[in-house]
C-alpha atoms as a PDB file:
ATOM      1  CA  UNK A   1      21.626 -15.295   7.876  1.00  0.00           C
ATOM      2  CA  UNK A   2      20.411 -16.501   4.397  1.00  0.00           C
ATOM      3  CA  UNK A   3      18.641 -14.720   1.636  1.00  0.00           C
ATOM      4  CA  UNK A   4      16.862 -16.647  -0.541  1.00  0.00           C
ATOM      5  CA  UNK A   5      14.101 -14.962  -3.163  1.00  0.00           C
ATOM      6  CA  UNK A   6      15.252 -11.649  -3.804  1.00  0.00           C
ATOM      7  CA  UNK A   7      14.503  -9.795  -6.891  1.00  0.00           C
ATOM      8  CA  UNK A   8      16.547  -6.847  -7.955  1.00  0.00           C
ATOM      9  CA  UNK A   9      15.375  -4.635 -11.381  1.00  0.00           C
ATOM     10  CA  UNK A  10      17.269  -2.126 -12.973  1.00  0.00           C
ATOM     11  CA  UNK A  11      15.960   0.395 -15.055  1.00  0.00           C
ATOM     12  CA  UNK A  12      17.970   2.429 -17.037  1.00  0.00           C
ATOM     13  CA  UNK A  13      18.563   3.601 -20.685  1.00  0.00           C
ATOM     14  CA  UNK A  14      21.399   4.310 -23.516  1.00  0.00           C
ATOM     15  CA  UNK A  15      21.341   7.897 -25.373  1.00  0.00           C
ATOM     16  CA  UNK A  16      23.738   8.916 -27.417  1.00  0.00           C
ATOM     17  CA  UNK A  17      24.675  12.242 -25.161  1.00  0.00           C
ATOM     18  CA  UNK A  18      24.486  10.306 -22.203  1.00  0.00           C
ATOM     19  CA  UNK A  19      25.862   6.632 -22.798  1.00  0.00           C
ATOM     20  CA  UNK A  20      24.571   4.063 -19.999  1.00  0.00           C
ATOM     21  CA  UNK A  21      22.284   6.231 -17.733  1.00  0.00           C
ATOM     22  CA  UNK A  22      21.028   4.033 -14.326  1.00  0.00           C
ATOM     23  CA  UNK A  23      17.326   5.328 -13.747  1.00  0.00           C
ATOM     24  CA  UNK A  24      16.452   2.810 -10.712  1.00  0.00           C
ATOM     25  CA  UNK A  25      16.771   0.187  -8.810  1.00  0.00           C
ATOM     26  CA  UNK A  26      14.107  -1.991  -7.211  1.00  0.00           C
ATOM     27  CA  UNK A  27      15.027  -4.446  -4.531  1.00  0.00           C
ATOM     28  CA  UNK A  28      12.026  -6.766  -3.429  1.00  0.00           C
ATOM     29  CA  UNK A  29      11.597  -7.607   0.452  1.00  0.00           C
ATOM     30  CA  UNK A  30      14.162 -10.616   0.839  1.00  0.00           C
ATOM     31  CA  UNK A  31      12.844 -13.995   2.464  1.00  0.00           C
ATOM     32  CA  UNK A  32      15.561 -14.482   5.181  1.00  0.00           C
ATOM     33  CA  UNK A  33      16.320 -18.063   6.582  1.00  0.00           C
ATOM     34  CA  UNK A  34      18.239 -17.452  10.167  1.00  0.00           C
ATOM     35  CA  UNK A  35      20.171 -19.894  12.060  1.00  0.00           C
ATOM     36  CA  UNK A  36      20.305 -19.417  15.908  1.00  0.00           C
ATOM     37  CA  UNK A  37      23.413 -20.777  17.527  1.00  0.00           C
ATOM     38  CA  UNK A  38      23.038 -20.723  21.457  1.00  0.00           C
ATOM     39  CA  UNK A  39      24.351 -21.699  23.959  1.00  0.00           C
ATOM     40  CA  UNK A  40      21.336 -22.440  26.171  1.00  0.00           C
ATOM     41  CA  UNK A  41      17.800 -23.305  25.543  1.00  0.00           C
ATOM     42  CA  UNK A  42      16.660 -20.058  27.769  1.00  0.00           C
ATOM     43  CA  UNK A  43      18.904 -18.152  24.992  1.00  0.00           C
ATOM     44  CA  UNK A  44      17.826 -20.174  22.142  1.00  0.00           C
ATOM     45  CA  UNK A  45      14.103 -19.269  23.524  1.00  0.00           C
ATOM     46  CA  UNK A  46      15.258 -15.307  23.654  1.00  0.00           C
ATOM     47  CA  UNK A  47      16.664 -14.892  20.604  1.00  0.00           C
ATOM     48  CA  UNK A  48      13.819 -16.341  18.568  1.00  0.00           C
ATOM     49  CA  UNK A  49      10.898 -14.332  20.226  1.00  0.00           C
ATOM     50  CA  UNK A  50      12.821 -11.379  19.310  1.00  0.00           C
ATOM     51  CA  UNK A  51      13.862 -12.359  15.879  1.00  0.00           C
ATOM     52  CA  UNK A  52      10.400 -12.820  14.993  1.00  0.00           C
ATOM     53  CA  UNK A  53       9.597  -9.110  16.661  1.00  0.00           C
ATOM     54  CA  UNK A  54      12.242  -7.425  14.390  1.00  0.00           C
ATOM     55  CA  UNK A  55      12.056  -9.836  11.069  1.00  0.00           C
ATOM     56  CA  UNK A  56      10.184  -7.317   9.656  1.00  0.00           C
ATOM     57  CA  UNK A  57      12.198  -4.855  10.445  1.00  0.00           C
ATOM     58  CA  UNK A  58      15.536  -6.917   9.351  1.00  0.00           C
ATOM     59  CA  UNK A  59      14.093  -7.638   5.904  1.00  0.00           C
ATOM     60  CA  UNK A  60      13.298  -3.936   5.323  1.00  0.00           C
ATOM     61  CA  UNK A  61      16.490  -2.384   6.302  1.00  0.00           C
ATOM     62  CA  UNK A  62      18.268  -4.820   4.273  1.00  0.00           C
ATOM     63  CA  UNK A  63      15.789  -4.268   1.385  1.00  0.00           C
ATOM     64  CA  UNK A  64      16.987  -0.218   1.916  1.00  0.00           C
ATOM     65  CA  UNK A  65      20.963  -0.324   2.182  1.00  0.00           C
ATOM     66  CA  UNK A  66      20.818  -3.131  -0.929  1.00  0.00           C
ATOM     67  CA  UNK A  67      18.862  -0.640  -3.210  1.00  0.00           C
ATOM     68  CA  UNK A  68      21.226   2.203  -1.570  1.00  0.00           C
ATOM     69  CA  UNK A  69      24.283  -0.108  -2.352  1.00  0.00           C
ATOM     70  CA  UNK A  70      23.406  -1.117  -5.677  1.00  0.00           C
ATOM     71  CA  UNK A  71      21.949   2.209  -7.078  1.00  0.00           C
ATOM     72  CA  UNK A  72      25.599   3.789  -6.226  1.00  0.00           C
ATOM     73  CA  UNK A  73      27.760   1.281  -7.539  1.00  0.00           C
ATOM     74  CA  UNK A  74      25.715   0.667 -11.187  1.00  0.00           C
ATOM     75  CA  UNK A  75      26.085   4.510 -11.510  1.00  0.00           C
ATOM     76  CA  UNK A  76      29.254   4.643 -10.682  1.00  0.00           C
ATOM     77  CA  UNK A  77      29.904   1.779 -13.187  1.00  0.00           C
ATOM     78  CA  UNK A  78      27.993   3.533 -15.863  1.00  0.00           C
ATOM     79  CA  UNK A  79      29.495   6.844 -15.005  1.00  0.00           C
ATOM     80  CA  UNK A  80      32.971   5.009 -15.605  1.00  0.00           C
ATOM     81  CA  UNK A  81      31.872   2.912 -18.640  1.00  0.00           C
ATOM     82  CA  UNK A  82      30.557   6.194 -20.271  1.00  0.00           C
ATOM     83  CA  UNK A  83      33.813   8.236 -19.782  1.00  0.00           C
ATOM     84  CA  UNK A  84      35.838   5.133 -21.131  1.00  0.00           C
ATOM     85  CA  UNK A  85      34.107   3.675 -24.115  1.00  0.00           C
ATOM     86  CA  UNK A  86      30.634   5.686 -24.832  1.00  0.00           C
ATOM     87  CA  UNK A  87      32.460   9.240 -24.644  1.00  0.00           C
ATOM     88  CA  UNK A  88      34.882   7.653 -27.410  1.00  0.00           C
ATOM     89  CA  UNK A  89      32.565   5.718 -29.088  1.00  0.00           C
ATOM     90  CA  UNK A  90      30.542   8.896 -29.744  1.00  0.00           C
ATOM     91  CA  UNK A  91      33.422  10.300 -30.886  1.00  0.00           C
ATOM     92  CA  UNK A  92      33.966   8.435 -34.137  1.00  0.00           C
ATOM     93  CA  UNK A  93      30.271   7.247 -34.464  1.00  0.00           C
ATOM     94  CA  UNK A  94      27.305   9.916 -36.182  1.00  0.00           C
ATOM     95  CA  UNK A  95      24.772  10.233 -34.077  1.00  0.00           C
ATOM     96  CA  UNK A  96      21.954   9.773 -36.390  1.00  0.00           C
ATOM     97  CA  UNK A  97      23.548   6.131 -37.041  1.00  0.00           C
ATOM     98  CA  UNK A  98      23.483   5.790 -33.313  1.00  0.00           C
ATOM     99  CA  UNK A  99      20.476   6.805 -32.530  1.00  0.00           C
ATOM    100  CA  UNK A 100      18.960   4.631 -35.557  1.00  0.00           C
ATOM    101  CA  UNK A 101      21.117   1.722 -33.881  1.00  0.00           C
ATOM    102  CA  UNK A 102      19.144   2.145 -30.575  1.00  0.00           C
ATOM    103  CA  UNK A 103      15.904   2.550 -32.279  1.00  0.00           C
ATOM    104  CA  UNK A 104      16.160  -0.491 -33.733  1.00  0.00           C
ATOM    105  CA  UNK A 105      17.551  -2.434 -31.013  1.00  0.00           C
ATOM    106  CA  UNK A 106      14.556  -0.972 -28.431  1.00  0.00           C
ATOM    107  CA  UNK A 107      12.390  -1.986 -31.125  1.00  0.00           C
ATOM    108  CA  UNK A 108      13.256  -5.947 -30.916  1.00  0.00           C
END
């Protein structure tokens, strides 16, 4: 199995009392390319009637554990990121320079 086409968006922001916060993830439906490899034509036959039954069905549940997958790994990340540098960063930084900082930068 092959995905080809598959968007994935991440939404999230940077506060000063938060650090990196992951707000969402959005996985588009992948476009699957699937290569049958049997060993008869009768099998051959099978498999693709009921590969085109359950594509759907493939796509989506891939499309779910992905987002599932990816939502808990970027907040984990962040979570880690934020306890190493932000947390530290906040430390010796004023937050009024900060936040200025990230006004700016949302600005461009």
């Amino acid at each position: 199995v092959s995905v080809h086409d598959l968007t994935i968006t991440v939404r999230g922001s940077l506060n000063f009392d938060d650090g990196a916060v992951v707000e969402d993830v959005i996985v588009g439906r992948p476009d699957l390319d699937i290569d049958l490899v049997c060993s008869s034509t009768f099998s051959q036959v099978l498999l693709s009637a009921l590969l085109k039954v359950f594509r759907t069905s493939l796509q989506d549940t891939i499309q779910v554990q992905l987002k599932k997958f990816l939502t808990q790994m970027l907040r984990k990340e962040a979570k880690s990121w934020n306890t190493k540098v932000w947390k530290l960063f906040a430390l010796v930084m004023p937050a009024k320079l900060v936040g200025q900082a990230l006004a700016w930068v949302t600005e461009q």
